[in-house]
Protein backbone atom coordinates (compact mmCIF):
# COMPACT_ATOMS: atom_id res chain seq x y z
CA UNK A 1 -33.30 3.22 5.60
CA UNK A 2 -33.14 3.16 9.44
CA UNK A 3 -29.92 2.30 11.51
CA UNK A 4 -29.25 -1.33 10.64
CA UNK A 5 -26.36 -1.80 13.69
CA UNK A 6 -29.35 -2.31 16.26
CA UNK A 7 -27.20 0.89 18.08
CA UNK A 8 -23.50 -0.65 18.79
CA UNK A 9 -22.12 1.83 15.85
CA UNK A 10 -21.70 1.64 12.51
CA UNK A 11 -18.29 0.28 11.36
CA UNK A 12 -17.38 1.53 7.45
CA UNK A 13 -15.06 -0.08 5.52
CA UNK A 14 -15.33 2.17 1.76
CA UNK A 15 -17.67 3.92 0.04
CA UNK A 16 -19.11 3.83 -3.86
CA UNK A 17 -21.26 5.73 -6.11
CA UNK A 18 -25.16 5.62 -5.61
CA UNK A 19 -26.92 2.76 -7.62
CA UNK A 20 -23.34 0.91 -7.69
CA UNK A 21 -23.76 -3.15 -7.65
CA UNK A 22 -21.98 -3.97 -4.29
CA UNK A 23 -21.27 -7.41 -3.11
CA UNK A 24 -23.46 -7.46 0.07
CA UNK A 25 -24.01 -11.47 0.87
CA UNK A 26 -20.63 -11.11 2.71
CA UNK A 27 -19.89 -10.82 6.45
CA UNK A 28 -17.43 -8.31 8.40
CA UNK A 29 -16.12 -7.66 11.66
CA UNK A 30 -16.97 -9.93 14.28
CA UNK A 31 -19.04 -12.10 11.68
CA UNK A 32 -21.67 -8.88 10.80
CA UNK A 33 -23.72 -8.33 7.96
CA UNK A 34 -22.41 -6.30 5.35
CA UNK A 35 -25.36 -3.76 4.11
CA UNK A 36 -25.21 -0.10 2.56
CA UNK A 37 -25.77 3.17 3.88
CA UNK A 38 -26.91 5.37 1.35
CA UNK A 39 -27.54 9.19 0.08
CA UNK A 40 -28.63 10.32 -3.27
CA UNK A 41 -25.18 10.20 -4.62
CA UNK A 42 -23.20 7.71 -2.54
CA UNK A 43 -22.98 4.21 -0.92
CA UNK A 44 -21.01 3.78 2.22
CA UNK A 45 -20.45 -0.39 2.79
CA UNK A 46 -21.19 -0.62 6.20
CA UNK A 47 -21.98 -3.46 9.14
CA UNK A 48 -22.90 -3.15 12.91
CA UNK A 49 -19.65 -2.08 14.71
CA UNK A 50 -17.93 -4.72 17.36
CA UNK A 51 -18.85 -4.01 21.05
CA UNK A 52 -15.29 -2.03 22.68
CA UNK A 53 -12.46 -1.00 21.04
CA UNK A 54 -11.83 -2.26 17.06
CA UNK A 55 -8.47 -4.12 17.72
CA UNK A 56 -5.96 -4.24 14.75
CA UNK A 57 -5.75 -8.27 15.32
CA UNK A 58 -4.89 -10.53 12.22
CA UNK A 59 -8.98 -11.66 12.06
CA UNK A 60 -9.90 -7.97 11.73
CA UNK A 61 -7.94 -7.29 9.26
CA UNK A 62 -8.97 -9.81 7.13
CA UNK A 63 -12.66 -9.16 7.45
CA UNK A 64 -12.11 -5.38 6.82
CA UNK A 65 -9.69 -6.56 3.53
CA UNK A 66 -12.02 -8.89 2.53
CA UNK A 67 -15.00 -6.85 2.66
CA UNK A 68 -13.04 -4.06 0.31
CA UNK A 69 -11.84 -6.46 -2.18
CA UNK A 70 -15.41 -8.03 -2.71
CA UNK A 71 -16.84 -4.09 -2.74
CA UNK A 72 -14.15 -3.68 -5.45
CA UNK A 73 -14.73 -6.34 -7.57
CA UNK A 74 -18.51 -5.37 -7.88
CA UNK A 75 -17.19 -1.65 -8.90
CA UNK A 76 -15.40 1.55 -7.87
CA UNK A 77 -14.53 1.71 -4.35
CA UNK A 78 -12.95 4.48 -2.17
CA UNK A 79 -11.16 1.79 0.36
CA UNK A 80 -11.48 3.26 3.72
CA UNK A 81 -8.20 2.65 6.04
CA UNK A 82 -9.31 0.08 8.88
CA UNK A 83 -10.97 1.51 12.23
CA UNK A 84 -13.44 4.03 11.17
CA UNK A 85 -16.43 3.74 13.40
CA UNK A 86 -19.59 6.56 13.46
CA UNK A 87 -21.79 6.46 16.29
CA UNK A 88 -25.50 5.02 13.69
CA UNK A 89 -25.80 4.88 10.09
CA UNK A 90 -27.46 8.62 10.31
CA UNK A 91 -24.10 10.00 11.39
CA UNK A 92 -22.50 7.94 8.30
CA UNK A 93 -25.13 9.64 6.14
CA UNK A 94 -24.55 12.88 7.66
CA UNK A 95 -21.27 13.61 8.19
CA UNK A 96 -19.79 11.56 5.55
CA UNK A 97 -21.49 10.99 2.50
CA UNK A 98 -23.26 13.88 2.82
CA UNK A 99 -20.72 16.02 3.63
CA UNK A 100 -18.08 14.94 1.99
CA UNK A 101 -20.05 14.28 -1.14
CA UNK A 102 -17.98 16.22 -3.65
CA UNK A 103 -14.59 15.37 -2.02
CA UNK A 104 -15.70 11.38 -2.45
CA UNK A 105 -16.60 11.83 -5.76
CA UNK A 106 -13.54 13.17 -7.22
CA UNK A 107 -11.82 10.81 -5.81
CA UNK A 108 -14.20 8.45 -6.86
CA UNK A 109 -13.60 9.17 -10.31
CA UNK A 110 -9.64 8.84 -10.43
CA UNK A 111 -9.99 5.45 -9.47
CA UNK A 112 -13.00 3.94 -11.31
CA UNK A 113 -11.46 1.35 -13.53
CA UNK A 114 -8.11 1.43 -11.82
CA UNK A 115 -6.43 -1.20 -9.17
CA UNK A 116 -3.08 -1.07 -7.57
CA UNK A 117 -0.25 -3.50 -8.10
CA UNK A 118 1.91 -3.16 -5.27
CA UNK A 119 5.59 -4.39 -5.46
CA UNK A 120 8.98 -4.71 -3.84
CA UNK A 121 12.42 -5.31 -5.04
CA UNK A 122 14.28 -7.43 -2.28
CA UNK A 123 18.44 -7.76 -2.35
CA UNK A 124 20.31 -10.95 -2.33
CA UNK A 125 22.03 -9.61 0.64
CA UNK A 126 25.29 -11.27 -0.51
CA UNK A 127 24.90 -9.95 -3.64
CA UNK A 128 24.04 -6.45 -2.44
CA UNK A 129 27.34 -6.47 0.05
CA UNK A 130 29.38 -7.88 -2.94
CA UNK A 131 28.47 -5.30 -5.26
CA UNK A 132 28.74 -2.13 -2.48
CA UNK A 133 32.36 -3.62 -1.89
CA UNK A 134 33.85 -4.61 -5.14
CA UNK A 135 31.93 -1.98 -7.56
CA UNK A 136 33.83 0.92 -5.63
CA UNK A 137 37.40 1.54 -5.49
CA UNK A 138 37.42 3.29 -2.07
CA UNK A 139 35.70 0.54 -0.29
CA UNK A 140 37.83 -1.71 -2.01
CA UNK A 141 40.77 0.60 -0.86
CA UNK A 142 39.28 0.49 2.85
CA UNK A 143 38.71 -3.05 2.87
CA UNK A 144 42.22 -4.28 2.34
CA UNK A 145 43.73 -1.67 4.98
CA UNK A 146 41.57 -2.98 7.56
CA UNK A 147 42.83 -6.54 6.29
CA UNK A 148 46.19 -5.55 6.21
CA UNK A 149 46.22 -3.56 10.33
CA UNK A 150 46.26 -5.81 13.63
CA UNK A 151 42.52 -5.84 15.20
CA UNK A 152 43.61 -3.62 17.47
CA UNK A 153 44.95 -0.59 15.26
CA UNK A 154 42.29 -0.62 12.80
CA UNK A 155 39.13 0.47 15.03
CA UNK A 156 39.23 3.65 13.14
CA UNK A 157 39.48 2.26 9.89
CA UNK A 158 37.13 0.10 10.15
CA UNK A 159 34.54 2.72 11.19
CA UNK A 160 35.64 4.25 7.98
CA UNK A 161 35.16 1.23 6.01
CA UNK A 162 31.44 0.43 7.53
CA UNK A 163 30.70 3.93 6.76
CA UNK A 164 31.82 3.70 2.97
CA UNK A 165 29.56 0.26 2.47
CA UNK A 166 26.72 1.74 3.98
CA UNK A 167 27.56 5.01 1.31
CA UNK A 168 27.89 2.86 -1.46
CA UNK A 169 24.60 0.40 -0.46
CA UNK A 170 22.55 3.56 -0.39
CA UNK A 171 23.79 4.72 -4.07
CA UNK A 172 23.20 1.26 -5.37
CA UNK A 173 19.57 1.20 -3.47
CA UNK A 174 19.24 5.09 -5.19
CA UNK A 175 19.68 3.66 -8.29
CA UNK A 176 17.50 0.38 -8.58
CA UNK A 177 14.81 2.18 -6.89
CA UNK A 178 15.13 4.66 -9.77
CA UNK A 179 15.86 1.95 -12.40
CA UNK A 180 12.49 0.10 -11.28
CA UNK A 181 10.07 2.97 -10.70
CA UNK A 182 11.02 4.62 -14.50
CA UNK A 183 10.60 1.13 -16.18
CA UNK A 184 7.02 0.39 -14.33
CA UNK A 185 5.48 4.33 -13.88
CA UNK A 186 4.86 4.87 -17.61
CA UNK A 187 2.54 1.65 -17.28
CA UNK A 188 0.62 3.33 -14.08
CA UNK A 189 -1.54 6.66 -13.53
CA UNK A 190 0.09 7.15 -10.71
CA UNK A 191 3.15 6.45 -8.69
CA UNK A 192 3.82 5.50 -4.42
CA UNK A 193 6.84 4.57 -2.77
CA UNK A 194 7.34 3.87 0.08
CA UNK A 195 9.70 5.63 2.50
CA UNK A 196 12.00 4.06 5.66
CA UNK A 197 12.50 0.51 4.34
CA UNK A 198 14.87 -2.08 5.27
CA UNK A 199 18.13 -1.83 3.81
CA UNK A 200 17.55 -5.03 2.08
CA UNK A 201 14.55 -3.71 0.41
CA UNK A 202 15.62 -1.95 -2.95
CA UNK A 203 12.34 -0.13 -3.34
CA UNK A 204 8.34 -0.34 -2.08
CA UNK A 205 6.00 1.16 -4.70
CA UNK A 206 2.60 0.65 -5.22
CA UNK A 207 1.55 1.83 -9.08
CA UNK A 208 -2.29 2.75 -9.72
CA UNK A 209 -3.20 0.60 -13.05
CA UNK A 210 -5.61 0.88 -15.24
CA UNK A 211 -7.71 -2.20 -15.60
CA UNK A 212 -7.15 -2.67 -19.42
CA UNK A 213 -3.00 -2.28 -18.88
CA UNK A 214 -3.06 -4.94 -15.98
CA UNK A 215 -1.20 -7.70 -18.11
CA UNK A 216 1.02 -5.38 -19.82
CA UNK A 217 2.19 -4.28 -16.23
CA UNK A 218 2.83 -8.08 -15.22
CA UNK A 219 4.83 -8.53 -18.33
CA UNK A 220 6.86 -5.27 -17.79
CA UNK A 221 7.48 -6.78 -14.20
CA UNK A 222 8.45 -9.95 -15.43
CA UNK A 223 10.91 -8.48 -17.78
CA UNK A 224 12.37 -6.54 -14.90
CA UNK A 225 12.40 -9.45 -12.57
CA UNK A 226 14.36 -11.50 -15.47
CA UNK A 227 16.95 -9.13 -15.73
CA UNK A 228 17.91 -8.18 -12.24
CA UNK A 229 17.75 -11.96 -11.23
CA UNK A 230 19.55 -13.36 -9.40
CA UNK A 231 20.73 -10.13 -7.47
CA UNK A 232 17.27 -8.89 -6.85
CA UNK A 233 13.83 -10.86 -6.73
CA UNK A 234 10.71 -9.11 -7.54
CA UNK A 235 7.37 -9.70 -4.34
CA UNK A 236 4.14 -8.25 -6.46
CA UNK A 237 0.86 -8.15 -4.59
CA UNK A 238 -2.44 -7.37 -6.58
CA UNK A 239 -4.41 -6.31 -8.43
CA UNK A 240 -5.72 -4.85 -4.78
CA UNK A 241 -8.09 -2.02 -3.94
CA UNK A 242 -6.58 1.33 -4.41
CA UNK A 243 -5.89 1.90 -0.65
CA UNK A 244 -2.39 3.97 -1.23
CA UNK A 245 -4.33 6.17 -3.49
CA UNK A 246 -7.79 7.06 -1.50
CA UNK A 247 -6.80 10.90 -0.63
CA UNK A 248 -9.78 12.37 0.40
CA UNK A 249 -9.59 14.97 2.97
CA UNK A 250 -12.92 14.99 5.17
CA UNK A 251 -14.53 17.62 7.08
CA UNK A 252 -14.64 17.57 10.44
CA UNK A 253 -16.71 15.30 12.41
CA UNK A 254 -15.76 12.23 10.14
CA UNK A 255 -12.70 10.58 9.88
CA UNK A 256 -11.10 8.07 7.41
């Protein structure tokens, strides 16, 4: 196959295993074809890059998305994280299916038959606050000092006090997190979360799922969601390509 981009670069968005069915009627970035580079043992889904700098915008995004999900549900996909460009389809054969042939493969072969659920526990902040003040007996304690001083003598307390809720809001976040991951994990091959989140936010995990277990994951999260209601509310996106779970390290020269 020659270089299909007519020479603006070759934009990838994942790759799959030679002779894989891949869902190529599509369009992606800036409205291109979607068409496959190929090697002996591996598919990269490719299209002619934009002209200047790939921009993260909103319409990009979706066209790179959309282009991996449709790749995915035609078969096994290694989801490639948006903004890889290679100078012509040569240099995609090259330097990264070639290359990286082994590396792809593996990885490859941990997700074939796998999606990812992604999902996040969010607080009733009122709820959250309630529970931080009245579940603990020194916050309690610290609450009705600071009631009980004039505004003006109880700066120190209250620095105390803030401190305490903000001690006792990141045991209780500790413990859902925990309490959600060990009820869902056992239902997953594997196991993400998410660091940095807001504090509202009890946990971010996204769970790699076999195909066949998909329902009996929903159900487990409905279960979950049922019991922790009304204090926290369950936000589950998927089944999705397995983009938290495409570790592949590449050799120099390519980049993904």
């Amino acid at each position: 196959m020659g270089d299909a981009n007519g020479g603006s670069g070759t934009y990838v968005y994942g790759v799959a295993p030679a002779g894989s069915p891949l869902a190529l009627a599509g369009r992606g970035l800036a409205d291109q074809p979607v068409y496959a580079v190929e090697t002996a043992r591996l598919r990269a889904i490719a299209s002619a890059a934009p002209a200047g700098l790939v921009e993260a915008t909103r319409e990009n995004l979706g066209a790179h998305l959309r282009v991996v999900r449709e790749a995915r549900e035609a078969g096994t996909v290694v989801p490639f994280r948006f903004g890889l460009v290679m100078p012509d389809d040569e240099a995609v054969r090259a330097e990264l299916l070639t290359a990286n042939a082994d590396a792809l493969e593996a990885v490859l072969a941990e997700l074939d038959g796998r999606w990812e659920m992604t999902v996040r526990a969010l607080y009733d902040e009122d709820a959250l606050l309630r529970e931080a003040v009245d579940g603990r007996r020194d916050v309690a304690r610290l609450r009705e000092e600071v009631r009980r001083l004039p505004e003006d003598a109880g700066y120190f307390a209250r620095i105390r006090l803030g401190e305490a809720v903000a001690a006792a809001i990141g045991a209780l976040r500790e413990r859902d997190a925990g309490l959600v991951v060990d009820r869902l994990a056992p239902l997953a091959v594997d196991v993400r979360t998410a660091r940095d989140q807001p504090e509202r936010v009890a946990v971010k995990a996204s769970f790699l799922v076999d195909e066949d277990r998909l329902g009996e994951f929903d159900a487990a999260l409905e279960a979950l969601a049922t019991e922790l209601a009304p204090r926290i509310r369950f936000k589950a996106v998927g089944p999705l390509p397995a983009h938290s779970f495409a570790d592949v390290s590449l050799t120099a020269g390519s980049v993904a």
